[in-house]
C-alpha atoms as a PDB file:
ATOM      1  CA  UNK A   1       9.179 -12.101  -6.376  1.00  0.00           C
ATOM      2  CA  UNK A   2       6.671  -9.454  -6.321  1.00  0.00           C
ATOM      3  CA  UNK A   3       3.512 -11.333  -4.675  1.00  0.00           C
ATOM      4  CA  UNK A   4       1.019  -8.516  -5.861  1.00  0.00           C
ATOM      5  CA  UNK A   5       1.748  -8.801  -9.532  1.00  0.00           C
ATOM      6  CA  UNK A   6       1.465 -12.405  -9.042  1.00  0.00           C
ATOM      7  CA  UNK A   7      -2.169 -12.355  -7.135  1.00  0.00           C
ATOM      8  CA  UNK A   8      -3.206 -10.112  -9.648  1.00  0.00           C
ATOM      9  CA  UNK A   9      -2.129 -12.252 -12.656  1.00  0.00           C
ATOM     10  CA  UNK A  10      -4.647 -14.913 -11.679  1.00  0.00           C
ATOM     11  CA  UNK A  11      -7.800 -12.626 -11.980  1.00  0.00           C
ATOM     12  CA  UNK A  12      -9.548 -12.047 -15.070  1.00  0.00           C
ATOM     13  CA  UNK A  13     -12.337 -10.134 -16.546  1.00  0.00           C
ATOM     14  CA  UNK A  14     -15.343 -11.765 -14.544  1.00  0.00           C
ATOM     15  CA  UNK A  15     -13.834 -12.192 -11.167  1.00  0.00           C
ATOM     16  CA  UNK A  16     -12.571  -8.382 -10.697  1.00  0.00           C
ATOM     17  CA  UNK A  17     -15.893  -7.618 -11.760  1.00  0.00           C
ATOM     18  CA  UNK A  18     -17.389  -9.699  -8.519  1.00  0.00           C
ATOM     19  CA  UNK A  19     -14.867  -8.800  -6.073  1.00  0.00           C
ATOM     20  CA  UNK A  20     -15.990  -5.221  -7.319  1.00  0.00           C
ATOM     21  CA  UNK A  21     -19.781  -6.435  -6.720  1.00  0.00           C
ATOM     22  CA  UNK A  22     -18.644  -7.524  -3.527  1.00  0.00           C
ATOM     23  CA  UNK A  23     -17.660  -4.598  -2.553  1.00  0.00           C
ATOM     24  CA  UNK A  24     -20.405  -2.271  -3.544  1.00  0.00           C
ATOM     25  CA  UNK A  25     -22.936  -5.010  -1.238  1.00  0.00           C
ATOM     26  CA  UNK A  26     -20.686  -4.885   1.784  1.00  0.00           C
ATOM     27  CA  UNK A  27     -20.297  -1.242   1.889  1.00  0.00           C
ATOM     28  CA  UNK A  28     -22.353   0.512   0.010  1.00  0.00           C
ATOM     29  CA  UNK A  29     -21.491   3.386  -2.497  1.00  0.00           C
ATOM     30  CA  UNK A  30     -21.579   6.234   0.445  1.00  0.00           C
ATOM     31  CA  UNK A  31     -18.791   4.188   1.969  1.00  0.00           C
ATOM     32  CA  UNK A  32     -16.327   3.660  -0.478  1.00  0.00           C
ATOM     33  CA  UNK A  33     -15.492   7.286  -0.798  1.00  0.00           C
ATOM     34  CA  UNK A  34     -14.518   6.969   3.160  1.00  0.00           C
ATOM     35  CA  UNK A  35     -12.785   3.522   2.679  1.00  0.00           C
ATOM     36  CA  UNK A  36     -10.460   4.730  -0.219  1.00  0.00           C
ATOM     37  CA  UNK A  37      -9.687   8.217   1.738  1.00  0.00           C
ATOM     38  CA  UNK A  38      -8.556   5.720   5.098  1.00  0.00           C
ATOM     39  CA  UNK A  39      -7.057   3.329   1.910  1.00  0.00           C
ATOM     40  CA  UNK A  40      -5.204   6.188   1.385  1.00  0.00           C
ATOM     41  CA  UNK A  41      -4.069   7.757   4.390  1.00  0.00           C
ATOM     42  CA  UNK A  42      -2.803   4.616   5.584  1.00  0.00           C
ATOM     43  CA  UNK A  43      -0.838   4.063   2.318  1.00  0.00           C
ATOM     44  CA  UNK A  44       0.744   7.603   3.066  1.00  0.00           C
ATOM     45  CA  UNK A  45       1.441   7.278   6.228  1.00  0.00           C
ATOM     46  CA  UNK A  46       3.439   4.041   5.205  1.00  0.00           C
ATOM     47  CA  UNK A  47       5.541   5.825   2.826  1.00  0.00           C
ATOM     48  CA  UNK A  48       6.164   8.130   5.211  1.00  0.00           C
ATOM     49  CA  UNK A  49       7.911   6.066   7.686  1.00  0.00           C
ATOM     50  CA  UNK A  50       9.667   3.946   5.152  1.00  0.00           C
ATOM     51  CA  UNK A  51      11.255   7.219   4.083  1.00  0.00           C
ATOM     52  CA  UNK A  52      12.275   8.398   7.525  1.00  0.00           C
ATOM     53  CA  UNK A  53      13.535   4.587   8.328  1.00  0.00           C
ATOM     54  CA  UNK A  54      15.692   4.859   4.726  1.00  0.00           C
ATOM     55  CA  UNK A  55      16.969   8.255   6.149  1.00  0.00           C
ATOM     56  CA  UNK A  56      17.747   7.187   9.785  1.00  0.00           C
ATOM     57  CA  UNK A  57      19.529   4.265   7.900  1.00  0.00           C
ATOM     58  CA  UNK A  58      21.421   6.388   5.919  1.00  0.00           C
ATOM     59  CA  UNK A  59      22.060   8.808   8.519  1.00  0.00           C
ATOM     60  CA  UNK A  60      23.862   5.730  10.497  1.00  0.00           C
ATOM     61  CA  UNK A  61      25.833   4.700   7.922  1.00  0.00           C
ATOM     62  CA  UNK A  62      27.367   8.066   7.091  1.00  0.00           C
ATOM     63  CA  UNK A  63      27.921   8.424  10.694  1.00  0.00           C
ATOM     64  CA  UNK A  64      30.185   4.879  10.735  1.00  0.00           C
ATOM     65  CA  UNK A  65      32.110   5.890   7.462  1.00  0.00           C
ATOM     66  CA  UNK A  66      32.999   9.111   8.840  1.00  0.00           C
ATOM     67  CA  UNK A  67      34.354   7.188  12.002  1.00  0.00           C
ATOM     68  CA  UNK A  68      36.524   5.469  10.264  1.00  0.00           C
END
């Protein structure tokens, strides 16, 4: 079950709109440029090495067939 869509489902309206206030009064709006650029980066570099795991799997498991 995706957890996410799940979380998300709960919120309405009014409560994004505080965890939104939240966020402007903990950081500030010069901040949240940086935060969503590191947001971002980190998110990237994720996908990255998900792919690269998915191809070293793949890799292996070519390797075994052709061994057999």
């Amino acid at each position: 079950m995706d957890y996410i869509h799940l979380l998300i489902g709960f919120l309405g309206g009014t409560e994004m709109i505080w965890i939104v206030v939240a966020i402007l009064v903990l950081f500030g709006g010069r901040k949240i440029p940086e935060l969503m650029k590191g947001l971002g980066q980190g998110i990237r570099e994720f996908n990255n090495a998900k792919a690269n795991i998915e191809q070293e799997v793949k890799d292996s498991i070519k390797e075994v067939e052709g061994e057999k």
